[in-house]
Protein backbone atom coordinates (compact mmCIF):
# COMPACT_ATOMS: atom_id res chain seq x y z
CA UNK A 1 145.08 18.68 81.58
CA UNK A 2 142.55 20.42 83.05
CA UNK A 3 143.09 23.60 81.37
CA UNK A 4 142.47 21.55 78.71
CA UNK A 5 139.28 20.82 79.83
CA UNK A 6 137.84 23.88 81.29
CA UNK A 7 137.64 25.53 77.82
CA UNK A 8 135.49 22.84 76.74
CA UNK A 9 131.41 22.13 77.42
CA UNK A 10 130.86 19.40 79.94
CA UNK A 11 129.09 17.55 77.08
CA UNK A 12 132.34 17.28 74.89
CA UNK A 13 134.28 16.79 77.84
CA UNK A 14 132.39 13.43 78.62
CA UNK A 15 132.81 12.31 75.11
CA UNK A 16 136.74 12.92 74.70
CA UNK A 17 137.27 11.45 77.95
CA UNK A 18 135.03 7.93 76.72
CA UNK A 19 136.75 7.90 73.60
CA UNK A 20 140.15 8.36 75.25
CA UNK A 21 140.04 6.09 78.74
CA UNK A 22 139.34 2.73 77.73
CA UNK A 23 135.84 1.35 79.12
CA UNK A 24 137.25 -0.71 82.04
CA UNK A 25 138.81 2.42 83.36
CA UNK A 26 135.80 4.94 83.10
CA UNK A 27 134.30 4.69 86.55
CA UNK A 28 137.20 5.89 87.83
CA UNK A 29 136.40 9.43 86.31
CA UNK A 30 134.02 10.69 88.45
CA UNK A 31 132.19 10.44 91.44
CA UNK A 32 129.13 9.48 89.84
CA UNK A 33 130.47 6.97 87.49
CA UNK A 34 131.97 5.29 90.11
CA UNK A 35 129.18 4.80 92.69
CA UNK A 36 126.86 3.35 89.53
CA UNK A 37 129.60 1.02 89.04
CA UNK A 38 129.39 -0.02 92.64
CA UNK A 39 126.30 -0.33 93.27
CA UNK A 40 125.31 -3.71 93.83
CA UNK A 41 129.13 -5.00 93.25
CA UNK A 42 131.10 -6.69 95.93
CA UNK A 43 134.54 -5.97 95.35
CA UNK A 44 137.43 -8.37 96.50
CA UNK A 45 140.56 -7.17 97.00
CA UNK A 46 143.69 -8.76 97.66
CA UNK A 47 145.46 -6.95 100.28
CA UNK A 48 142.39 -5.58 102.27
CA UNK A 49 144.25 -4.41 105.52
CA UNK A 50 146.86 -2.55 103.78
CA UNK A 51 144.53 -0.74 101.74
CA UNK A 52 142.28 0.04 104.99
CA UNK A 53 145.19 1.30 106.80
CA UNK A 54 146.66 3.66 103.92
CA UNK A 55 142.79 4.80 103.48
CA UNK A 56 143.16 5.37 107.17
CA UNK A 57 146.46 7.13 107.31
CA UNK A 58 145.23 9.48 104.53
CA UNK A 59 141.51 10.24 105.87
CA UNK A 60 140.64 9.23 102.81
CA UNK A 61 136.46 8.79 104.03
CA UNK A 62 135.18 8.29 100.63
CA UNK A 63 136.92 5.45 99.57
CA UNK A 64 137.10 4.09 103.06
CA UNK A 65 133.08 4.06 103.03
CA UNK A 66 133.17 1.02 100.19
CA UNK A 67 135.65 -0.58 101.85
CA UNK A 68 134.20 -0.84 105.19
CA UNK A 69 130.40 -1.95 103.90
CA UNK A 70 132.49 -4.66 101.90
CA UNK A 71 134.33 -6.52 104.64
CA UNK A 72 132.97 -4.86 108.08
CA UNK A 73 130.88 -8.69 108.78
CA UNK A 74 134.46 -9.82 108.48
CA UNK A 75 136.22 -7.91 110.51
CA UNK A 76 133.90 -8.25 113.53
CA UNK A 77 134.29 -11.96 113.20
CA UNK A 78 138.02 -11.98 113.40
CA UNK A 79 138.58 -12.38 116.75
CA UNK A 80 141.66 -11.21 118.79
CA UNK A 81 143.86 -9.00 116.33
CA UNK A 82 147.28 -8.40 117.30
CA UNK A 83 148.65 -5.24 116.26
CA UNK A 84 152.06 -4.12 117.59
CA UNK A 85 152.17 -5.08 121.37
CA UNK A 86 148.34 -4.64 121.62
CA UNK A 87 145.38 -7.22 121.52
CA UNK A 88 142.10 -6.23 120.09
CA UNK A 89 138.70 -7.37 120.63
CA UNK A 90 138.35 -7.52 116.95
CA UNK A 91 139.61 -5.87 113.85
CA UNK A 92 137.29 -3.22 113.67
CA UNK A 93 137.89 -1.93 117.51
CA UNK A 94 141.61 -1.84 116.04
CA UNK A 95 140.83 0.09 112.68
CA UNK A 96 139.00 2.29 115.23
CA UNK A 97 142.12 2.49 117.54
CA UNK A 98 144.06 2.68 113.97
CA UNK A 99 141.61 6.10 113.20
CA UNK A 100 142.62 7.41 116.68
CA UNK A 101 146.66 7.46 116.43
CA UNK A 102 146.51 8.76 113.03
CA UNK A 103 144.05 11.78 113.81
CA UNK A 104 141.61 10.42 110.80
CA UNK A 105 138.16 12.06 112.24
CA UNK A 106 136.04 11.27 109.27
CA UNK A 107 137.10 7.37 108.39
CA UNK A 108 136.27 7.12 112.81
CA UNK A 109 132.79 8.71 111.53
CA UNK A 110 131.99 6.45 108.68
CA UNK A 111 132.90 3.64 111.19
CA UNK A 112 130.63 4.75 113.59
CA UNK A 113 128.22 5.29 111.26
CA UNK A 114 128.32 1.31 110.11
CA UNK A 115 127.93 0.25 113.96
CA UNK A 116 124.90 2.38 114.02
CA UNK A 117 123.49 1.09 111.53
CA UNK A 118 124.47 -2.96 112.23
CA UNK A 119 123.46 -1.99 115.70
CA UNK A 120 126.82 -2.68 117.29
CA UNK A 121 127.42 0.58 119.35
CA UNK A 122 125.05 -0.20 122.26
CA UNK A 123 127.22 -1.17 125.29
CA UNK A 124 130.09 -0.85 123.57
CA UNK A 125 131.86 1.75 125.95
CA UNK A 126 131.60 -1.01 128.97
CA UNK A 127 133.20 -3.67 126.85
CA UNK A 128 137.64 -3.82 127.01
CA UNK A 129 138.74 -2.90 123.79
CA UNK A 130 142.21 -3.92 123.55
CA UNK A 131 145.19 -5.29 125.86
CA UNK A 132 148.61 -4.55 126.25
CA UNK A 133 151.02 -7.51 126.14
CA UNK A 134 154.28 -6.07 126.95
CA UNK A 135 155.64 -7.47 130.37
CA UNK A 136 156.34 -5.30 133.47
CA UNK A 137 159.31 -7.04 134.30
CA UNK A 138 161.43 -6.18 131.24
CA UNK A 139 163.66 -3.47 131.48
CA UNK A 140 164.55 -1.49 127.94
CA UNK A 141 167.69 -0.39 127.75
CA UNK A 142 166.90 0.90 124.25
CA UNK A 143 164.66 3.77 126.03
């Protein structure tokens, strides 16, 4: 496909691709057609926390960015996440935690950039981030 389309002006490029891709589908072209279309959109989605995690898991920054100005007043407002054996302060200390184990530098940066801005990195390194809830007392024999 692109072959296709490298032999061809930019112009006529733009108008097979409208006349092909129905109209709902367009924005998803481009990176231009699709930051028009969200500008000024709130998007809801329906599974929000697997979508964050495989944006995670993938370093996918880009997409990440829409998804974290969408929902990050949520996610500081949920309170006490539980993830595996671990407590978090809130969801966004785990999708920060989340960015850590899977080595996804620039979806930690865009978060970091959001706390900036929403003012929510002052102090933050004295504050606990998470707990561990696995008891001492239990021995694994599965180890």
């Amino acid at each position: 496909m692109n072959s296709i389309f490298s032999t061809l002006p930019e112009e006529l490029e733009y108008e097979l691709l409208e006349y092909y891709v129905p109209k709902e589908w367009i924005y998803l072209v481009d990176k231009n057609r699709y930051e028009t279309f969200r500008k000024g959109k709130h998007i809801e989605y329906d599974n929000v926390t697997n979508i964050t995690r495989y944006l995670i898991r993938h370093d996918y920054d880009y997409l990440f960015s829409f998804v974290l100005r969408d929902n990050i007043d949520k996610w500081i407002k949920i309170k006490k996440y539980l993830y595996n054996t671990t407590i978090f302060r809130n969801y966004s200390e785990f999708l920060l935690a989340y960015c850590l184990e899977n080595n996804a530098n620039k979806c930690k940066d865009e978060i970091y950039k959001i706390f900036n801005i929403k003012g929510l990195s002052k102090n933050r390194h004295k504050k606990k981030h998470s707990k561990s809830i696995i008891p001492i007392n239990i021995k694994y024999d599965k180890f």
